[in-house]
C-alpha atoms as a PDB file:
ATOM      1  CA  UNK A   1       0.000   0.000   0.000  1.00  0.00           C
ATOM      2  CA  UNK A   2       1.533   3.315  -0.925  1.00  0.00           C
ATOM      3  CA  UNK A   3       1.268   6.502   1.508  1.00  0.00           C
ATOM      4  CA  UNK A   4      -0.672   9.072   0.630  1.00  0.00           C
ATOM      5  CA  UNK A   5       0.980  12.181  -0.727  1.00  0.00           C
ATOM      6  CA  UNK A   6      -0.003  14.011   2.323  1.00  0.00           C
ATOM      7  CA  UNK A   7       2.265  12.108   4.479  1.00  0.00           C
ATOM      8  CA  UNK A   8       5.190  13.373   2.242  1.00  0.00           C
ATOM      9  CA  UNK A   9       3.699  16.889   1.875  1.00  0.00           C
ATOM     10  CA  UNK A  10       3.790  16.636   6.063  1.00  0.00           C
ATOM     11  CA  UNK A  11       7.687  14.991   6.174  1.00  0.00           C
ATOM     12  CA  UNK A  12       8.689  17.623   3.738  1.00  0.00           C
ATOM     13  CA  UNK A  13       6.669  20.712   5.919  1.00  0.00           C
ATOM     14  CA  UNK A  14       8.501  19.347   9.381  1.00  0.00           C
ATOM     15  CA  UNK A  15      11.475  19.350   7.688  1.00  0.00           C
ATOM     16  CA  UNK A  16      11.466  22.768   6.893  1.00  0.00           C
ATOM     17  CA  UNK A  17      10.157  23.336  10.063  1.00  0.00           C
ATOM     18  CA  UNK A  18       6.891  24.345   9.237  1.00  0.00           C
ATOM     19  CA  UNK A  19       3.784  25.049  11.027  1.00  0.00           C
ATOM     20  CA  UNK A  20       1.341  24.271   8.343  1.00  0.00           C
ATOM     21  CA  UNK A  21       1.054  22.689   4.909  1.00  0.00           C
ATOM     22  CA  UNK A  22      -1.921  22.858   2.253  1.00  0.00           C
ATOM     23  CA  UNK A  23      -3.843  19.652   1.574  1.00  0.00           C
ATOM     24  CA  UNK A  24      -3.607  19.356  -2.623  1.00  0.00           C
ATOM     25  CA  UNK A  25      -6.728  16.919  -2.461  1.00  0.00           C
ATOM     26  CA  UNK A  26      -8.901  19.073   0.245  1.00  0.00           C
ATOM     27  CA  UNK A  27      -6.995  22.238  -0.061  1.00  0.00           C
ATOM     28  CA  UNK A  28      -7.196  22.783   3.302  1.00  0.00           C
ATOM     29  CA  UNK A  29      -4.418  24.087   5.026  1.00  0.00           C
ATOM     30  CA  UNK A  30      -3.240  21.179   7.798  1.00  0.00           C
ATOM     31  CA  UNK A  31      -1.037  21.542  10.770  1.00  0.00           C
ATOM     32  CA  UNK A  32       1.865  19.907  11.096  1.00  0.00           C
ATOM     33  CA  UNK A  33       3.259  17.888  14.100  1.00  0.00           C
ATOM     34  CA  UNK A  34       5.645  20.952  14.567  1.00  0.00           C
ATOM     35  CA  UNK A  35       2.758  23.685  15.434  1.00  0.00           C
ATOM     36  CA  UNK A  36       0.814  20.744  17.783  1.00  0.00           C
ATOM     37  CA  UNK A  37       4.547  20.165  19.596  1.00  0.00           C
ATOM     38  CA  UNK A  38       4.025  24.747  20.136  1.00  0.00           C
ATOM     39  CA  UNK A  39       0.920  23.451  21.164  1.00  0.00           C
ATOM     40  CA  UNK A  40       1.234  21.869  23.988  1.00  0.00           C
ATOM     41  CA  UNK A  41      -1.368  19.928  24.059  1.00  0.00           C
ATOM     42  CA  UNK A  42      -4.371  17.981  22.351  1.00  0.00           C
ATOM     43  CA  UNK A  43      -6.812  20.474  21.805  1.00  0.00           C
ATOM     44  CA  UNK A  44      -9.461  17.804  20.836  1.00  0.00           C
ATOM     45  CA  UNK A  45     -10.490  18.439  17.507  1.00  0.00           C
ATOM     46  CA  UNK A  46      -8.981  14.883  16.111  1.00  0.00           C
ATOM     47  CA  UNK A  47      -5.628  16.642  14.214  1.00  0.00           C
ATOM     48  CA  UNK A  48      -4.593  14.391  11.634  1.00  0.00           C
ATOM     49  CA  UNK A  49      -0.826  15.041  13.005  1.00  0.00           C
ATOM     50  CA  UNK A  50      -1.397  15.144  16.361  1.00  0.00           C
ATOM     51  CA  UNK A  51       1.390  13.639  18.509  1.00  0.00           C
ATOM     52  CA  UNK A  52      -0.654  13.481  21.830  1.00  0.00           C
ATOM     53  CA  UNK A  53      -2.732   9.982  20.722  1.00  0.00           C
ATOM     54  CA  UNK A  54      -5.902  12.620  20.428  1.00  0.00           C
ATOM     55  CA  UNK A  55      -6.014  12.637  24.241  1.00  0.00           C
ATOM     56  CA  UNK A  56      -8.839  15.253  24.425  1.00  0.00           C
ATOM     57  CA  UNK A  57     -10.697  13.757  21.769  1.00  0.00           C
ATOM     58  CA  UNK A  58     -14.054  12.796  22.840  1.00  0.00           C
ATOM     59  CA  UNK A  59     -14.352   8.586  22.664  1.00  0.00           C
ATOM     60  CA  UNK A  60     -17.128   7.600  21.133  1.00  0.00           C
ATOM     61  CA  UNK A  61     -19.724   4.903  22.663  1.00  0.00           C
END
Protein backbone atom coordinates (compact mmCIF):
# COMPACT_ATOMS: atom_id res chain seq x y z
CA UNK A 1 0.00 0.00 0.00
CA UNK A 2 1.53 3.32 -0.93
CA UNK A 3 1.27 6.50 1.51
CA UNK A 4 -0.67 9.07 0.63
CA UNK A 5 0.98 12.18 -0.73
CA UNK A 6 0.00 14.01 2.32
CA UNK A 7 2.27 12.11 4.48
CA UNK A 8 5.19 13.37 2.24
CA UNK A 9 3.70 16.89 1.88
CA UNK A 10 3.79 16.64 6.06
CA UNK A 11 7.69 14.99 6.17
CA UNK A 12 8.69 17.62 3.74
CA UNK A 13 6.67 20.71 5.92
CA UNK A 14 8.50 19.35 9.38
CA UNK A 15 11.48 19.35 7.69
CA UNK A 16 11.47 22.77 6.89
CA UNK A 17 10.16 23.34 10.06
CA UNK A 18 6.89 24.34 9.24
CA UNK A 19 3.78 25.05 11.03
CA UNK A 20 1.34 24.27 8.34
CA UNK A 21 1.05 22.69 4.91
CA UNK A 22 -1.92 22.86 2.25
CA UNK A 23 -3.84 19.65 1.57
CA UNK A 24 -3.61 19.36 -2.62
CA UNK A 25 -6.73 16.92 -2.46
CA UNK A 26 -8.90 19.07 0.25
CA UNK A 27 -7.00 22.24 -0.06
CA UNK A 28 -7.20 22.78 3.30
CA UNK A 29 -4.42 24.09 5.03
CA UNK A 30 -3.24 21.18 7.80
CA UNK A 31 -1.04 21.54 10.77
CA UNK A 32 1.86 19.91 11.10
CA UNK A 33 3.26 17.89 14.10
CA UNK A 34 5.64 20.95 14.57
CA UNK A 35 2.76 23.68 15.43
CA UNK A 36 0.81 20.74 17.78
CA UNK A 37 4.55 20.17 19.60
CA UNK A 38 4.03 24.75 20.14
CA UNK A 39 0.92 23.45 21.16
CA UNK A 40 1.23 21.87 23.99
CA UNK A 41 -1.37 19.93 24.06
CA UNK A 42 -4.37 17.98 22.35
CA UNK A 43 -6.81 20.47 21.81
CA UNK A 44 -9.46 17.80 20.84
CA UNK A 45 -10.49 18.44 17.51
CA UNK A 46 -8.98 14.88 16.11
CA UNK A 47 -5.63 16.64 14.21
CA UNK A 48 -4.59 14.39 11.63
CA UNK A 49 -0.83 15.04 13.00
CA UNK A 50 -1.40 15.14 16.36
CA UNK A 51 1.39 13.64 18.51
CA UNK A 52 -0.65 13.48 21.83
CA UNK A 53 -2.73 9.98 20.72
CA UNK A 54 -5.90 12.62 20.43
CA UNK A 55 -6.01 12.64 24.24
CA UNK A 56 -8.84 15.25 24.43
CA UNK A 57 -10.70 13.76 21.77
CA UNK A 58 -14.05 12.80 22.84
CA UNK A 59 -14.35 8.59 22.66
CA UNK A 60 -17.13 7.60 21.13
CA UNK A 61 -19.72 4.90 22.66
Amino acid sequence: MTEPLWHALHEAACARGEATYRDPETGYTVFTRIAHLTRGKCCGSACRHCPYDHEAVPRRS
